[in-house]
N, C-alpha and C. Protein backbone atom coordinates (compact mmCIF):
# COMPACT_ATOMS: atom_id res chain seq x y z
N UNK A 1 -40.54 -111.88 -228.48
CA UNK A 1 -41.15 -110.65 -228.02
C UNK A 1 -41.42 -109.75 -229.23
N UNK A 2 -42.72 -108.91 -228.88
CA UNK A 2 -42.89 -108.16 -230.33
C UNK A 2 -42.13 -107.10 -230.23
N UNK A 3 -41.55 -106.86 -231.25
CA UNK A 3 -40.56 -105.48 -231.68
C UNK A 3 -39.15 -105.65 -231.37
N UNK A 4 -39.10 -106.88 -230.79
CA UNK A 4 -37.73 -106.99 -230.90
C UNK A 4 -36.98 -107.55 -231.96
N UNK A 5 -35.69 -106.68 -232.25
CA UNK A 5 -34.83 -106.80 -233.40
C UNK A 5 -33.25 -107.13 -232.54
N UNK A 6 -32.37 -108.21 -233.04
CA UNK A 6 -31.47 -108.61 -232.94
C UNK A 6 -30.24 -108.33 -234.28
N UNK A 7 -29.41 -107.63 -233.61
CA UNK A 7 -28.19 -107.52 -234.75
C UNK A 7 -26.89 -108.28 -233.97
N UNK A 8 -26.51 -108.93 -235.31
CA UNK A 8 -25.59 -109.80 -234.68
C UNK A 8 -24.32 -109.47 -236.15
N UNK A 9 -22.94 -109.37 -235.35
CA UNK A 9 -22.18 -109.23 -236.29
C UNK A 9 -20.27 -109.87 -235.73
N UNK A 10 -20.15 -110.77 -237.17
CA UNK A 10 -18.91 -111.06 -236.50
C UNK A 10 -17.90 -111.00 -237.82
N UNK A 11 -16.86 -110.82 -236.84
CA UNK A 11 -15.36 -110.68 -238.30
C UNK A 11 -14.63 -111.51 -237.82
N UNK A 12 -13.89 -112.15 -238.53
CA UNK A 12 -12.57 -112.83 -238.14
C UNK A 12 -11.26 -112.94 -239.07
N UNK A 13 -10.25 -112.53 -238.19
CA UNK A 13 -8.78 -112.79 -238.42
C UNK A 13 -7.79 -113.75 -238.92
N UNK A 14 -7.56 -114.18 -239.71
CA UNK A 14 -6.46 -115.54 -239.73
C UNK A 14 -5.39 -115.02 -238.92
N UNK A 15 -4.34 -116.00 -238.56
CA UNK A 15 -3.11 -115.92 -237.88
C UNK A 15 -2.33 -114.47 -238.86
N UNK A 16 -1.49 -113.51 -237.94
CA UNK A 16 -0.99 -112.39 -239.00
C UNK A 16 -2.04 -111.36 -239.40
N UNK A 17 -3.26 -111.89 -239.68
CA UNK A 17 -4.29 -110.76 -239.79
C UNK A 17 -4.04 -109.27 -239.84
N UNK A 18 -4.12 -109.35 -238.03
CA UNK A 18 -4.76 -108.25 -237.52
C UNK A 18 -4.22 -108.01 -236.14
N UNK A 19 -3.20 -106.84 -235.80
CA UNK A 19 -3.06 -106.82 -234.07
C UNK A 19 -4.14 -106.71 -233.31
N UNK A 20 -4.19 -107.47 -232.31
CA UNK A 20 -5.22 -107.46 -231.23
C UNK A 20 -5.88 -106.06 -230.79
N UNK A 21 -4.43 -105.33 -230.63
CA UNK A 21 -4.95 -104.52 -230.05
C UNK A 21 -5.85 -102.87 -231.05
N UNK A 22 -5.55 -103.69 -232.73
CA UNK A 22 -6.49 -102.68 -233.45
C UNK A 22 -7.66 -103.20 -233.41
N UNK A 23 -7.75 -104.50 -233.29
CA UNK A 23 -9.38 -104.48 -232.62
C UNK A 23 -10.30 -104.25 -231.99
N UNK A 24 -9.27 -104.24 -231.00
CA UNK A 24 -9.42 -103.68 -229.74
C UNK A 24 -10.32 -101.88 -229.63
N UNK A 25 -9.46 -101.52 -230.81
CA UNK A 25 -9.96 -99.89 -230.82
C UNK A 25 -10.76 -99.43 -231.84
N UNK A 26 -11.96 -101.21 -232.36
CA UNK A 26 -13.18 -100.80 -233.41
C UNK A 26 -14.47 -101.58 -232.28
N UNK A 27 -14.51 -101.27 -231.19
CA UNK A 27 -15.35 -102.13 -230.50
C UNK A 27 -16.48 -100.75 -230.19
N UNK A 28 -17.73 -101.29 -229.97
CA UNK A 28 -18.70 -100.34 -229.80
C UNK A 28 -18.11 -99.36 -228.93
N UNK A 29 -17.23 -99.36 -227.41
CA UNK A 29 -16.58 -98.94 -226.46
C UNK A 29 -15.97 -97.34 -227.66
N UNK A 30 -15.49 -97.66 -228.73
CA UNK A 30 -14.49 -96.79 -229.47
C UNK A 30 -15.76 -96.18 -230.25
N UNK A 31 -16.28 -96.98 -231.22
CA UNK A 31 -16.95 -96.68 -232.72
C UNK A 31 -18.16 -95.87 -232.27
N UNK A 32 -18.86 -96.87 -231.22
CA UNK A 32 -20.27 -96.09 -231.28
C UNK A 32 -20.37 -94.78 -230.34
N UNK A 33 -19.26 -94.33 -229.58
CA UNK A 33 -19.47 -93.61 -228.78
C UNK A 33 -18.62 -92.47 -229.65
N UNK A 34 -17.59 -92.23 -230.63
CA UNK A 34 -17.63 -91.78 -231.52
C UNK A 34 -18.80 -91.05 -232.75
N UNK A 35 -19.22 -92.12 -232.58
CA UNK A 35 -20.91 -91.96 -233.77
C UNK A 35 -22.01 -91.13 -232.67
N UNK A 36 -21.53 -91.07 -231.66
CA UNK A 36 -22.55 -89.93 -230.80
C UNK A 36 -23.72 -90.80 -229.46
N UNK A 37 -23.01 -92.18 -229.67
CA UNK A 37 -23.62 -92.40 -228.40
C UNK A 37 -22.83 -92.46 -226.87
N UNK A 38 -23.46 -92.56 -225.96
CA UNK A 38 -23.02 -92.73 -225.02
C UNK A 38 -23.12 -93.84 -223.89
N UNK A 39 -22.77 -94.27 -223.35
CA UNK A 39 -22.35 -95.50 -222.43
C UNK A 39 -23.05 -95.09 -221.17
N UNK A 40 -24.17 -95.45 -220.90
CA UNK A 40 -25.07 -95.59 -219.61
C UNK A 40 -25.05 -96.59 -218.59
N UNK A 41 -24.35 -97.80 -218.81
CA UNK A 41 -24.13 -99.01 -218.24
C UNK A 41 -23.38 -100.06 -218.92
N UNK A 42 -22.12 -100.18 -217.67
CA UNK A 42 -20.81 -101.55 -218.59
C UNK A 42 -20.61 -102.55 -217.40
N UNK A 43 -20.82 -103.37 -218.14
CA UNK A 43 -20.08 -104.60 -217.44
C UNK A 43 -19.20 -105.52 -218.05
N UNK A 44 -17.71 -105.56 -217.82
CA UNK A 44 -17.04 -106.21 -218.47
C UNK A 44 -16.80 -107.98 -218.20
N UNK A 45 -17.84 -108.46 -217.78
CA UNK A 45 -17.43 -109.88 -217.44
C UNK A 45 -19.03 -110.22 -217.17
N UNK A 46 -19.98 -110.25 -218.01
CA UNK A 46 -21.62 -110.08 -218.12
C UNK A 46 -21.52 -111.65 -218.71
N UNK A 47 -22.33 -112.42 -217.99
CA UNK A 47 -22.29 -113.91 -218.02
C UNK A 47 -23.70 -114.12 -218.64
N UNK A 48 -23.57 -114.57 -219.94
CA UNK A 48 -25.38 -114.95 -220.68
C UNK A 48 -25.80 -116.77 -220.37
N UNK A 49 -26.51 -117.07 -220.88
CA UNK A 49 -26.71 -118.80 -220.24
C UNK A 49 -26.33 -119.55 -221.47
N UNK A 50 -25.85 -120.64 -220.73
CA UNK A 50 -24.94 -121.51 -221.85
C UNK A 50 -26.38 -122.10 -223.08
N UNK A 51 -25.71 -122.88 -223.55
CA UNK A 51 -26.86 -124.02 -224.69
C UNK A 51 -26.46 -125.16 -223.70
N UNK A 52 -26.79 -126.18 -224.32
CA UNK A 52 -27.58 -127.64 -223.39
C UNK A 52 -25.61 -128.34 -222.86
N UNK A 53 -24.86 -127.73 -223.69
CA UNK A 53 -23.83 -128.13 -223.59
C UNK A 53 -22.75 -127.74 -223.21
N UNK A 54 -22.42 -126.40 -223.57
CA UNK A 54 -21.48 -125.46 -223.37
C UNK A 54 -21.66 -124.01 -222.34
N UNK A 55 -20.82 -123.67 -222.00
CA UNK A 55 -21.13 -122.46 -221.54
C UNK A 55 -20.61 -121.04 -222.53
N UNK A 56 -21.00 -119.75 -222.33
CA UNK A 56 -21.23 -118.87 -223.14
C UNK A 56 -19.37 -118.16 -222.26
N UNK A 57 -18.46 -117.45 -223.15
CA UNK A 57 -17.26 -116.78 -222.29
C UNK A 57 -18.04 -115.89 -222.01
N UNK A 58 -17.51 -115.13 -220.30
CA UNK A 58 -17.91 -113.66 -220.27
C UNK A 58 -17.55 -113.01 -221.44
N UNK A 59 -18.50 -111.66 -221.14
CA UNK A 59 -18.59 -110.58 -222.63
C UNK A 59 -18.33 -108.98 -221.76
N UNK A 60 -18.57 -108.46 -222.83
CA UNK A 60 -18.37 -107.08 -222.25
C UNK A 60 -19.50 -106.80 -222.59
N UNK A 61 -20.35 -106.08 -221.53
CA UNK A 61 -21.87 -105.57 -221.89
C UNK A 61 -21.81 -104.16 -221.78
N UNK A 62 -22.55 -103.27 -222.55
CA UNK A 62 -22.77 -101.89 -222.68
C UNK A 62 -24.12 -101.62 -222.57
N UNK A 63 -24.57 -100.59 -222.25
CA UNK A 63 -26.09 -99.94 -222.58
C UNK A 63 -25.74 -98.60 -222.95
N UNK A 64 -26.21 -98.31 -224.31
CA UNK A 64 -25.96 -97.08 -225.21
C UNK A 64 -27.24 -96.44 -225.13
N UNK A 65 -27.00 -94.84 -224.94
CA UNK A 65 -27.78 -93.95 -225.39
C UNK A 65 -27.40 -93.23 -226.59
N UNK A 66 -28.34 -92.89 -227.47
CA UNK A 66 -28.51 -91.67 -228.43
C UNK A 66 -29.52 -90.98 -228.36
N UNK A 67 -30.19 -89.77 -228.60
CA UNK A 67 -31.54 -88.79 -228.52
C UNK A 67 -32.19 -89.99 -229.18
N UNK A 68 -33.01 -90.57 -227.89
CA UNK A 68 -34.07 -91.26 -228.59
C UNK A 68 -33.66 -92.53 -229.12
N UNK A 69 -33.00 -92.93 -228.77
CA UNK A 69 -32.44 -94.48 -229.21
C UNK A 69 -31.77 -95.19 -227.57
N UNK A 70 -31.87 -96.12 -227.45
CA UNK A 70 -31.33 -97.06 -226.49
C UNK A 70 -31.45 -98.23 -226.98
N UNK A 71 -29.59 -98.69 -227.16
CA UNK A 71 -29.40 -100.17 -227.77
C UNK A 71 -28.56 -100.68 -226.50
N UNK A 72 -28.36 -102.34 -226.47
CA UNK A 72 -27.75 -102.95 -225.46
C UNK A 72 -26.75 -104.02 -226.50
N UNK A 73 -25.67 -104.18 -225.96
CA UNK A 73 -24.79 -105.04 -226.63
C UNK A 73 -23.83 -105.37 -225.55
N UNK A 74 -23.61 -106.72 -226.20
CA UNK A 74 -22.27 -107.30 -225.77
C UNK A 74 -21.49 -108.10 -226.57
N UNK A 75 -20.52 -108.07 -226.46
CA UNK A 75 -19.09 -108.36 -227.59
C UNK A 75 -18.17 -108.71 -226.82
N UNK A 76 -17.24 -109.76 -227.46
CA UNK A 76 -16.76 -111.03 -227.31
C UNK A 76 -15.36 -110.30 -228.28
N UNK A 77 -13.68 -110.55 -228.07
CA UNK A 77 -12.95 -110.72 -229.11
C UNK A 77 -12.43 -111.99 -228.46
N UNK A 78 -12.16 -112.87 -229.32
CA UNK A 78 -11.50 -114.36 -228.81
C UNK A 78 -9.91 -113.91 -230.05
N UNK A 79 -9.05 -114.51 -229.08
CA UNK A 79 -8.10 -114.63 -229.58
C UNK A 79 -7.32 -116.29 -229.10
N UNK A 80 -7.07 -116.98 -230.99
CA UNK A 80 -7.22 -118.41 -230.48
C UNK A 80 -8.15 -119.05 -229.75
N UNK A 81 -9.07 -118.83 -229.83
CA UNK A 81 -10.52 -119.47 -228.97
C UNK A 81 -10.50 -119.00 -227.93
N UNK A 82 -9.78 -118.09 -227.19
CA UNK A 82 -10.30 -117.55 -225.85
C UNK A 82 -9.91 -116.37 -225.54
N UNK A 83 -11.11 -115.41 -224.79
CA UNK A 83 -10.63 -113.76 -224.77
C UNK A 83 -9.24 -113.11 -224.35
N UNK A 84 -9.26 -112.55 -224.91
CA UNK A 84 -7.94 -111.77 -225.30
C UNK A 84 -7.44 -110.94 -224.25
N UNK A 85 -8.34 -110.38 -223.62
CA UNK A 85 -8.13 -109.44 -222.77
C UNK A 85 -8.69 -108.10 -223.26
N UNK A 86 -8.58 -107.96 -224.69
CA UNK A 86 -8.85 -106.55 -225.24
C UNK A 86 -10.28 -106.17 -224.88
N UNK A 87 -11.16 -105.27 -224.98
CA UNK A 87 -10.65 -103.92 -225.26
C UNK A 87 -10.17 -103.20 -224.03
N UNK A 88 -9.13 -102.56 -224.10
CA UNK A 88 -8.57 -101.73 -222.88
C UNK A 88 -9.50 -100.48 -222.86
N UNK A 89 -10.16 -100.04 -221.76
CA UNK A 89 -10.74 -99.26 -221.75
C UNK A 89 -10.19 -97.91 -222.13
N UNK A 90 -11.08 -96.93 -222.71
CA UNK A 90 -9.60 -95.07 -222.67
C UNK A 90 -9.35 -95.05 -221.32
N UNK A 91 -10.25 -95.33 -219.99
CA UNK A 91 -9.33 -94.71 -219.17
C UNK A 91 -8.45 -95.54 -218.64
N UNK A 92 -8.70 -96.97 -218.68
CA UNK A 92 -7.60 -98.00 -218.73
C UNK A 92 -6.06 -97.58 -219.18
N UNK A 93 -6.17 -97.17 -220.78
CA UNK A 93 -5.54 -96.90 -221.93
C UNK A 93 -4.43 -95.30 -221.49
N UNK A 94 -5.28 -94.73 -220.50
CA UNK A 94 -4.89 -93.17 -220.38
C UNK A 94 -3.69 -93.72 -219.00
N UNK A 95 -4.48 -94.55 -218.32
CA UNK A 95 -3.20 -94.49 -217.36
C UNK A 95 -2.37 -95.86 -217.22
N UNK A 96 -3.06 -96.73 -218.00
CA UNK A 96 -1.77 -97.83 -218.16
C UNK A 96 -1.48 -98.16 -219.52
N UNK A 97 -0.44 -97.99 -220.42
CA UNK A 97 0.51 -98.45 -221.56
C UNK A 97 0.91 -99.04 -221.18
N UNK A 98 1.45 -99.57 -219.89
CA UNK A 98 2.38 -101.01 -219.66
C UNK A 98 1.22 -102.25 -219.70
N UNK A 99 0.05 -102.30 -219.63
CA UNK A 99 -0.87 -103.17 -219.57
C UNK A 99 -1.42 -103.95 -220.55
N UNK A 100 -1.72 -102.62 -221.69
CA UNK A 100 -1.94 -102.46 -223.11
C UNK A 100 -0.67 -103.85 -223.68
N UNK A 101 0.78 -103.14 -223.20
CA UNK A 101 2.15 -103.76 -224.13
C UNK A 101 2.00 -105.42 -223.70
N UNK A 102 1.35 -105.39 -222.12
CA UNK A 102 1.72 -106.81 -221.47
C UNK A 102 0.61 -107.63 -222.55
N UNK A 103 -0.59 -107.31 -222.64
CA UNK A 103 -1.70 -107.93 -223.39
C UNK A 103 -1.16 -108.47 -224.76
N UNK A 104 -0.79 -107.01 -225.10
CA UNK A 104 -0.55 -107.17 -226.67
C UNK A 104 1.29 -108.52 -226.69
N UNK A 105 1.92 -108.56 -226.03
CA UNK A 105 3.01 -108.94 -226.12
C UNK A 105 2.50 -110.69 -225.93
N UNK A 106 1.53 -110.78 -224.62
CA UNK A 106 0.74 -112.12 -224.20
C UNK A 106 0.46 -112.67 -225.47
N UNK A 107 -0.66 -111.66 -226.24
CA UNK A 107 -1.62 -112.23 -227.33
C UNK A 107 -0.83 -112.48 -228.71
N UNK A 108 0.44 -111.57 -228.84
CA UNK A 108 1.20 -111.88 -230.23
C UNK A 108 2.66 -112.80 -229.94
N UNK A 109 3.06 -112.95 -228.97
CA UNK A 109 4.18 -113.57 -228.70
C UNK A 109 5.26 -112.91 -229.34
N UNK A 110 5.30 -112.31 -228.78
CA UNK A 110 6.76 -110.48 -229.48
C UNK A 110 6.46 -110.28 -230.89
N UNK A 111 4.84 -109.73 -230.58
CA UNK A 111 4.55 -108.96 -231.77
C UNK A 111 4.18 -109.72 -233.12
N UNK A 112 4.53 -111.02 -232.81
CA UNK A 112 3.83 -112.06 -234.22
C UNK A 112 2.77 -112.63 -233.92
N UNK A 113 1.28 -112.30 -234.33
CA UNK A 113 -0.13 -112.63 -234.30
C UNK A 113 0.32 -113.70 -234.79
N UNK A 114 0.16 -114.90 -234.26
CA UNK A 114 0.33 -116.48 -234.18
C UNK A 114 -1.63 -117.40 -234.37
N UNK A 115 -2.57 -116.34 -233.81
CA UNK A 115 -3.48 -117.56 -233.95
C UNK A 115 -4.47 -116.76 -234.31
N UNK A 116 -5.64 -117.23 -234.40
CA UNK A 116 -7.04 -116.52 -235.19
C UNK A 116 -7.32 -115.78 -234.29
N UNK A 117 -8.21 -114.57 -234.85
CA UNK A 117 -9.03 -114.06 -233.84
C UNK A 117 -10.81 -114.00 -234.55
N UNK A 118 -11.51 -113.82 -233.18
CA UNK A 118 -12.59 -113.49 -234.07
C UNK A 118 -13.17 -112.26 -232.91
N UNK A 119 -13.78 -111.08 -233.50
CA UNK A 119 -14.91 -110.59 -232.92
C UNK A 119 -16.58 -110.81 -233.24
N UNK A 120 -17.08 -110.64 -232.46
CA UNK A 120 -18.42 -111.20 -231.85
C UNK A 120 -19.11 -109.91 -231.28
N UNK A 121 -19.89 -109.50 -231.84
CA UNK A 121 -20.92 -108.46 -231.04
C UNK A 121 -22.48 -108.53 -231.07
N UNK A 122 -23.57 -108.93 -230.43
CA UNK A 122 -24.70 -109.02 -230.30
C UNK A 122 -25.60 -107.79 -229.91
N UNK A 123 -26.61 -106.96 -230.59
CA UNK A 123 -26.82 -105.95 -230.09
C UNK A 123 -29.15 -106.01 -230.37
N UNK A 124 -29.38 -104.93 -229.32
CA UNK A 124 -30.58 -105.80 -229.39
C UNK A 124 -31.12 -103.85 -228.93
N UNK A 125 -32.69 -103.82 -229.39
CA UNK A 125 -32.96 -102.63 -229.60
C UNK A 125 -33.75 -102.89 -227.86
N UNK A 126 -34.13 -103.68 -227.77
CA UNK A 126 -34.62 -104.16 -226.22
C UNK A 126 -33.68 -104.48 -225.23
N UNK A 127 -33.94 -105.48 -224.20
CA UNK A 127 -32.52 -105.58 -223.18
C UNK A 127 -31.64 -107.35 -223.76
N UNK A 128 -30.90 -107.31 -223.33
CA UNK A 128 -30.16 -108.56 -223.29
C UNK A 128 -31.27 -109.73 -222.62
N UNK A 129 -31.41 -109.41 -221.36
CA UNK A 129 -32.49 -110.37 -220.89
C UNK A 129 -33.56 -111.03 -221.88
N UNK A 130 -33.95 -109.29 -222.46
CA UNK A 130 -35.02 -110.82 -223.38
C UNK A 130 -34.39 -111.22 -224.23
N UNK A 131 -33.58 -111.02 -225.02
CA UNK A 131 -33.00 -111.94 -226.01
C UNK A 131 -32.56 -113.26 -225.69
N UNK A 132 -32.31 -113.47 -224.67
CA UNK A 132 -31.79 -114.91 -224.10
C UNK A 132 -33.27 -115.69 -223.65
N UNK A 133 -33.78 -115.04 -223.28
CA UNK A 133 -35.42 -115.37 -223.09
C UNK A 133 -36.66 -115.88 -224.03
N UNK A 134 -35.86 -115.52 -225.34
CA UNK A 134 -36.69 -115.26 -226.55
C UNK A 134 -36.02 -116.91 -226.66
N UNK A 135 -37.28 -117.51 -228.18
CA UNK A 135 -37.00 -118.63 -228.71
C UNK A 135 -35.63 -118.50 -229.39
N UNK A 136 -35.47 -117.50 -229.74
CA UNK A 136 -34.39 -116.74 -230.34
C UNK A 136 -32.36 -117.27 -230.13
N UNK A 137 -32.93 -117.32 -228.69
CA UNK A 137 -31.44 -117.48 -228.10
C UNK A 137 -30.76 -118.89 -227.90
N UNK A 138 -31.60 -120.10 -228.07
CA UNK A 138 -30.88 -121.35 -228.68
C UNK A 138 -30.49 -121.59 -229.84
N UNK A 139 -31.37 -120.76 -230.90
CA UNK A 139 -31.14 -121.10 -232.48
C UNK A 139 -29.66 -119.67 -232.71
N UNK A 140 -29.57 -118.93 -232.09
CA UNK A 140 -28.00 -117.51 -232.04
C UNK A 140 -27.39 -118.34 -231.78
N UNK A 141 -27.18 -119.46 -230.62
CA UNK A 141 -26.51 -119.88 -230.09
C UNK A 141 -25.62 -121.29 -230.88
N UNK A 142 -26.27 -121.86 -231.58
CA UNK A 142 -26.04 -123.11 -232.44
C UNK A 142 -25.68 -122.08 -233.75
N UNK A 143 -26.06 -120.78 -234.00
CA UNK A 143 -25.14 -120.58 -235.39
C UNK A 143 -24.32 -119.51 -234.77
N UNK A 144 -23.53 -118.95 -233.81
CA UNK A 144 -22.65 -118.79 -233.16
C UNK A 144 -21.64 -119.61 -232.85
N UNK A 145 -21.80 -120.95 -232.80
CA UNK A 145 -20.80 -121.86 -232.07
C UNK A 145 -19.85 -122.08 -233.07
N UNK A 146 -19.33 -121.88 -234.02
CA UNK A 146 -18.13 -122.35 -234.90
C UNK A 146 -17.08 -120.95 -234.58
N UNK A 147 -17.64 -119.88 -234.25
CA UNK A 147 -16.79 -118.99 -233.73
C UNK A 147 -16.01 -119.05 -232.56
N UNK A 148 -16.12 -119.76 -231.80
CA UNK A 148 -15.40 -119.88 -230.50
C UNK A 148 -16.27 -119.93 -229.27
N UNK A 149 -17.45 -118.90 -229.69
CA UNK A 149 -17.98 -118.29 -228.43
C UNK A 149 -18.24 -118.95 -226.98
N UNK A 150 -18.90 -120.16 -228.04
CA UNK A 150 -18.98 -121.28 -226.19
C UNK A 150 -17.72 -121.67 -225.93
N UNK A 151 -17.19 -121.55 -225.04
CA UNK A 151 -16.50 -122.25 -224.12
C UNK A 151 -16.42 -123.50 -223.73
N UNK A 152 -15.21 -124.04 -224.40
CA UNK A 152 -14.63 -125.93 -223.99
C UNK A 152 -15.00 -125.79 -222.29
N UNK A 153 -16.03 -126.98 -222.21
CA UNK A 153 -16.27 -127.56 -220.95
C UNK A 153 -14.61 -129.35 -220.79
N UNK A 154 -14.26 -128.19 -219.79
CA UNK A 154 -12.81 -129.21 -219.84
C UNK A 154 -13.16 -130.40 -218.94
């Protein structure tokens, strides 16, 4: 599609790294709504279409406003190859700390980060739809896959 621009960005953790749950609190959900945008539409379990082989994990999808800007993203943290649970939402965060501790206790095994993590965020100045639509979204998809993102068909 013309004018469409794709930003794609990922980090990853070795075992020990990084607590889950500070990742947890650099996700667009935290950073960009900080930086002055705002959250017009979330879905935390936003299903994209697999490649010929695998399927894609749910993601967390956002639609951001700024004066004059509207971006769409969705982001992925895998912990050990599969989501983590994070990011706890603030208002998640405001009324459950026991949820936060259960995650974080799940994902480190009393507090020792034991396996990789990676984050994954895809962000597109158009909608998600066309990006998956675009020729675009088999060739993301094959240099995405060493990160975790597809999902073991068991």
């Amino acid at each position: 599609a013309t004018g469409l621009e794709v930003g794609v960005y990922v980090a990853y953790w070795k075992p020990g790294g990084m607590e889950p749950w500070v990742i947890g609190l650099h996700t667009p959900d935290s950073c960009w709504v900080y930086a002055g945008g705002r959250i017009v539409q979330r879905d935390n379990s936003r299903l994209l279409p697999p490649d010929e082989r695998k399927s894609v994990w749910p993601g967390f999808f956002r639609v951001f406003e700024w004066p004059g800007v509207r971006q769409e993203v969705i982001f992925w943290h895998l912990y050990g190859g599969k989501p983590s649970g994070f990011p706890i939402q603030l208002e998640e965060r405001m009324q459950s700390r026991w949820r936060e501790f259960q995650l974080t206790f799940r994902n480190t095994m009393a507090g020792r980060v034991r396996k990789e993590q990676v984050f994954i965020r895809i962000s597109t100045n158009r909608t998600m739809d066309e990006v998956v639509q675009s020729d675009l979204w088999p060739i993301l998809l094959t240099s995405l896959r060493p990160t975790g993102l597809l999902e073991p068909n068991e």
